[in-house]
C-alpha atoms as a PDB file:
ATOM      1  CA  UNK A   1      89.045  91.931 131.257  1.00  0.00           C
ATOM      2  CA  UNK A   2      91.378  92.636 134.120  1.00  0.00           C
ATOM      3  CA  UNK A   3      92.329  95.953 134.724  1.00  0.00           C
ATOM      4  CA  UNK A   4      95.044  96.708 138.058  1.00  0.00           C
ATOM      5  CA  UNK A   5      94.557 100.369 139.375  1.00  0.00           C
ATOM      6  CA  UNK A   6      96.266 102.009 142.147  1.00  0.00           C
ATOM      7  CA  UNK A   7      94.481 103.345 145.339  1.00  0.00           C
ATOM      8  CA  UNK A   8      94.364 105.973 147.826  1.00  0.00           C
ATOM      9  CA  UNK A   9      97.059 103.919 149.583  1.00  0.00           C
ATOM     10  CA  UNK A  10      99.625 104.173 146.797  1.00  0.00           C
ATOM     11  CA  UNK A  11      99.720 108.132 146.994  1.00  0.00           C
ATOM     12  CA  UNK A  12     101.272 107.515 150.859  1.00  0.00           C
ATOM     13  CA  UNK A  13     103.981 104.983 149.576  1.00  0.00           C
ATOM     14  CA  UNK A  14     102.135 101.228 150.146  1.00  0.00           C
ATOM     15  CA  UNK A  15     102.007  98.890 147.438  1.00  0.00           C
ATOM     16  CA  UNK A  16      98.405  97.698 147.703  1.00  0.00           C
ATOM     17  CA  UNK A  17      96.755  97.517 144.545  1.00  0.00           C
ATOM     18  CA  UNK A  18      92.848  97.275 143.833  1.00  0.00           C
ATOM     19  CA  UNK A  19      91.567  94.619 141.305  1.00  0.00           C
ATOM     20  CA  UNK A  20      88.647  95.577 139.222  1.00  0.00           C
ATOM     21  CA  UNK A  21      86.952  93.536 136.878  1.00  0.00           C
ATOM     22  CA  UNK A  22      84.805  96.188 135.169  1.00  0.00           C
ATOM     23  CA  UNK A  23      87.499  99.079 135.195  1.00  0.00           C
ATOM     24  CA  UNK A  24      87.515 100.882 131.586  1.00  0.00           C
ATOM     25  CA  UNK A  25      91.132 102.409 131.147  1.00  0.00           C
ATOM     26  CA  UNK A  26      90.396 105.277 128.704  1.00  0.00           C
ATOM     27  CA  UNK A  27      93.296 106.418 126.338  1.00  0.00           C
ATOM     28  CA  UNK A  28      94.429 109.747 125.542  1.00  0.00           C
ATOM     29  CA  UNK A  29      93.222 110.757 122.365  1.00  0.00           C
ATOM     30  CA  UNK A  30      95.745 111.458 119.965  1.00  0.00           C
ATOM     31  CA  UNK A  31      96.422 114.801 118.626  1.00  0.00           C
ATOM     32  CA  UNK A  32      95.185 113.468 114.780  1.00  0.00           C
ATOM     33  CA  UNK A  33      92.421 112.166 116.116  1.00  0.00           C
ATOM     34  CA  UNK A  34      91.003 115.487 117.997  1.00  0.00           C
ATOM     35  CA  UNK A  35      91.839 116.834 114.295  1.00  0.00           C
ATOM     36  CA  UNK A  36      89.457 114.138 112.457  1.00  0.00           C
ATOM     37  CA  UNK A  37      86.542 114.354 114.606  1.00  0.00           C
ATOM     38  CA  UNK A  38      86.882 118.596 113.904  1.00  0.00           C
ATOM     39  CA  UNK A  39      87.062 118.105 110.419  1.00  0.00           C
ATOM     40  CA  UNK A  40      84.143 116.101 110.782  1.00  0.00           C
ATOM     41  CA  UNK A  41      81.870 118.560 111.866  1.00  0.00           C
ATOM     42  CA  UNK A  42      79.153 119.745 109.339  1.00  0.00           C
ATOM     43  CA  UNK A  43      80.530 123.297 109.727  1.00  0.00           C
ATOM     44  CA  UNK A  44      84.284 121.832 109.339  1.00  0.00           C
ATOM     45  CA  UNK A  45      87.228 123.180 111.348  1.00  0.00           C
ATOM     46  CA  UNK A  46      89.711 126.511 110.497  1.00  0.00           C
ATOM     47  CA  UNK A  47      93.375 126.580 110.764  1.00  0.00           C
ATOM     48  CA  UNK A  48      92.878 127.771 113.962  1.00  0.00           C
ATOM     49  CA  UNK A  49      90.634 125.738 115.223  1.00  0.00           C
ATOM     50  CA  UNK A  50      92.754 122.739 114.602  1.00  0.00           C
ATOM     51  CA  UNK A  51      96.053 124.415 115.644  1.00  0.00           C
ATOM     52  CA  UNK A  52      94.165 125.959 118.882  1.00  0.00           C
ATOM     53  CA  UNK A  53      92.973 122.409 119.495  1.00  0.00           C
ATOM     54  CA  UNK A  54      96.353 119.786 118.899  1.00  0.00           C
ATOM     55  CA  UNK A  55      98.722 123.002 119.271  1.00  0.00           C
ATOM     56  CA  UNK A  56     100.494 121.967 116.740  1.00  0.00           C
ATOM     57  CA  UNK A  57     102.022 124.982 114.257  1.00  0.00           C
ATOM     58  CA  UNK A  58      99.984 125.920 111.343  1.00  0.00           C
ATOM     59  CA  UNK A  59     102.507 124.379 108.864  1.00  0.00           C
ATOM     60  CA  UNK A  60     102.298 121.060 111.025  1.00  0.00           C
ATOM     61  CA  UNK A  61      98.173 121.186 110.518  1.00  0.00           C
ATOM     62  CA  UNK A  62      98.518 121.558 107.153  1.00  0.00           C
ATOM     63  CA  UNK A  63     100.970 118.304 106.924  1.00  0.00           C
ATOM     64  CA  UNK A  64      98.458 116.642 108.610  1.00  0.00           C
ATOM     65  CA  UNK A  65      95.652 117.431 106.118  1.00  0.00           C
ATOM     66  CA  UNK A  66      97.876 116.118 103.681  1.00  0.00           C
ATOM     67  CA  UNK A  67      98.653 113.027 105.467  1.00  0.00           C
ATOM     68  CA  UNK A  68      94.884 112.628 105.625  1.00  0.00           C
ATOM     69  CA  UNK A  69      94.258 113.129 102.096  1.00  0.00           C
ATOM     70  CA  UNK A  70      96.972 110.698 101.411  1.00  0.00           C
ATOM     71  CA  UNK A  71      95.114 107.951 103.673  1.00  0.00           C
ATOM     72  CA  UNK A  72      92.155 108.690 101.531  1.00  0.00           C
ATOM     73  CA  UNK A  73      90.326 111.042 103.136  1.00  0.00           C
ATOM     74  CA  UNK A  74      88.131 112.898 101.091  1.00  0.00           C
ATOM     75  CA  UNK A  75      88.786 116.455 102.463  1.00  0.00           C
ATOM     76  CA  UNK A  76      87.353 119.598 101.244  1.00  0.00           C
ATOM     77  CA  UNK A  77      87.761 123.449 101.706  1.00  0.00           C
ATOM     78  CA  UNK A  78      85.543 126.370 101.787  1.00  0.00           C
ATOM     79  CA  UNK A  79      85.533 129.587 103.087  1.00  0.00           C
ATOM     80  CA  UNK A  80      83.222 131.038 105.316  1.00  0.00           C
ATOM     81  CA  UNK A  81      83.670 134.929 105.931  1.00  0.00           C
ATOM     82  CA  UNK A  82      86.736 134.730 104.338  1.00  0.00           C
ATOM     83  CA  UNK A  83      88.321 132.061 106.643  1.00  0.00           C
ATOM     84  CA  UNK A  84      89.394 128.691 104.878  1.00  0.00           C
ATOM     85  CA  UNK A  85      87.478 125.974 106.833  1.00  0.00           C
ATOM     86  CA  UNK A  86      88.578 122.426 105.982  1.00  0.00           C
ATOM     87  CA  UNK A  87      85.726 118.904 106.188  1.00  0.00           C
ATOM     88  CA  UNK A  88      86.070 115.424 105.993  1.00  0.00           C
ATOM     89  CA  UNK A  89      83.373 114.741 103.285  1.00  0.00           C
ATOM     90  CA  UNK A  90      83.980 110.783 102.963  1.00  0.00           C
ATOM     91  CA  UNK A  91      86.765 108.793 101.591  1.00  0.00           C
ATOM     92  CA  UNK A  92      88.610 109.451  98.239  1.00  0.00           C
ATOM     93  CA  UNK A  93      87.325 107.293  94.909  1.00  0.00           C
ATOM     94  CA  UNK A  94      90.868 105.568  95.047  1.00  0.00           C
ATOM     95  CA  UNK A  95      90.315 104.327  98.775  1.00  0.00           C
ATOM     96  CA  UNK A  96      86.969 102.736  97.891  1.00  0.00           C
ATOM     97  CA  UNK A  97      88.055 101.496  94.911  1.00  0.00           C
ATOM     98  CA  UNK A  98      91.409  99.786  96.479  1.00  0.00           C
ATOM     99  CA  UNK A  99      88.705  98.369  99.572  1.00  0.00           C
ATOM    100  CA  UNK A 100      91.327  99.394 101.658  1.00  0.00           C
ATOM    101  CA  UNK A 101      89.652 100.407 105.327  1.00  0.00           C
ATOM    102  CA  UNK A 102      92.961 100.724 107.147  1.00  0.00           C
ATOM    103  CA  UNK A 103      95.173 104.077 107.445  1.00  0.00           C
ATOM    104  CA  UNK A 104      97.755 102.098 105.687  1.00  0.00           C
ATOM    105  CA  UNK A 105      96.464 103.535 102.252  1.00  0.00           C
ATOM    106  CA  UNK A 106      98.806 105.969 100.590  1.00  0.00           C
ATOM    107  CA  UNK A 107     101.962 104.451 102.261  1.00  0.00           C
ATOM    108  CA  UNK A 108     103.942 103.155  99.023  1.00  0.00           C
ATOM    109  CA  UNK A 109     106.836 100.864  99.227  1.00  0.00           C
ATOM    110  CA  UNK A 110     110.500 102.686  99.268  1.00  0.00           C
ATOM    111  CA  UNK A 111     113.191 100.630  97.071  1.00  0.00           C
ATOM    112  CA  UNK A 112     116.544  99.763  98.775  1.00  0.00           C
ATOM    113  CA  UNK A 113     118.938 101.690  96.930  1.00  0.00           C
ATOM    114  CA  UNK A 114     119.894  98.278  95.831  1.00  0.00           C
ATOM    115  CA  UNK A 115     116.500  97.141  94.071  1.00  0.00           C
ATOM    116  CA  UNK A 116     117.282 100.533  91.188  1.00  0.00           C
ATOM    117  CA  UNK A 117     120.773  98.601  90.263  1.00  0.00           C
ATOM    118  CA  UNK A 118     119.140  95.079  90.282  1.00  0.00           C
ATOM    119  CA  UNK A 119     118.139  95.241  86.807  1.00  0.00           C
ATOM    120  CA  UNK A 120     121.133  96.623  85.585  1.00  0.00           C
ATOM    121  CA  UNK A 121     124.255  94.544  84.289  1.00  0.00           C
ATOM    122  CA  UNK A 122     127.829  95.393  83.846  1.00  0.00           C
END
């Protein structure tokens, strides 16, 4: 794998550019991602730990635990001290069943507006 990064050079306005062959470009984790591997802790993650940590809103987190669930994530909640923690405890019965592995599970088709009147004659 090639990877092209810029050097010291670049900052003062040249255009040399250093070749690497063993460069790993690391990507920015995404903000659902930091979310997953918090719910996947044994002691879970709070509202506020998740909103603290992808500052999203607290409505937005809870979207997102939705989206999850809808993916097939098995997600639970508990309390502890009277805080609502959330965990990923595996994948959902209907996830395992379909074999599906992707995050595509959940997404249903949407009908044109056109496929309700298809079946329909005047």
């Amino acid at each position: 794998m090639m990877i092209w990064k810029k050097t010291k050079a670049d900052a003062v306005g040249t255009d040399e550019i250093e070749h690497t062959e063993n460069a790993v470009l690391e990507a920015p984790a995404s903000k659902i991602n930091i979310a997953k591997e918090l719910l996947c802790r044994s002691e879970g993650a709070s509202l506020k730990d998740l909103t603290d940590a992808t500052g999203w809103l607290p409505h937005t987190m809870r979207a997102a635990l939705t989206g999850l669930r809808k993916k097939g994530h098995a997600i639970t909640r508990f309390s502890i001290e009277g805080t609502s923690h959330w965990r990923i405890t595996g994948t959902s019965p209907a996830r395992e069943a379909s074999g599906n592995d992707d995050d595509t599970s959940g997404s249903g088709n949407i009908a044109s507006p056109d496929a309700s009147a298809e079946g329909i004659s005047a």
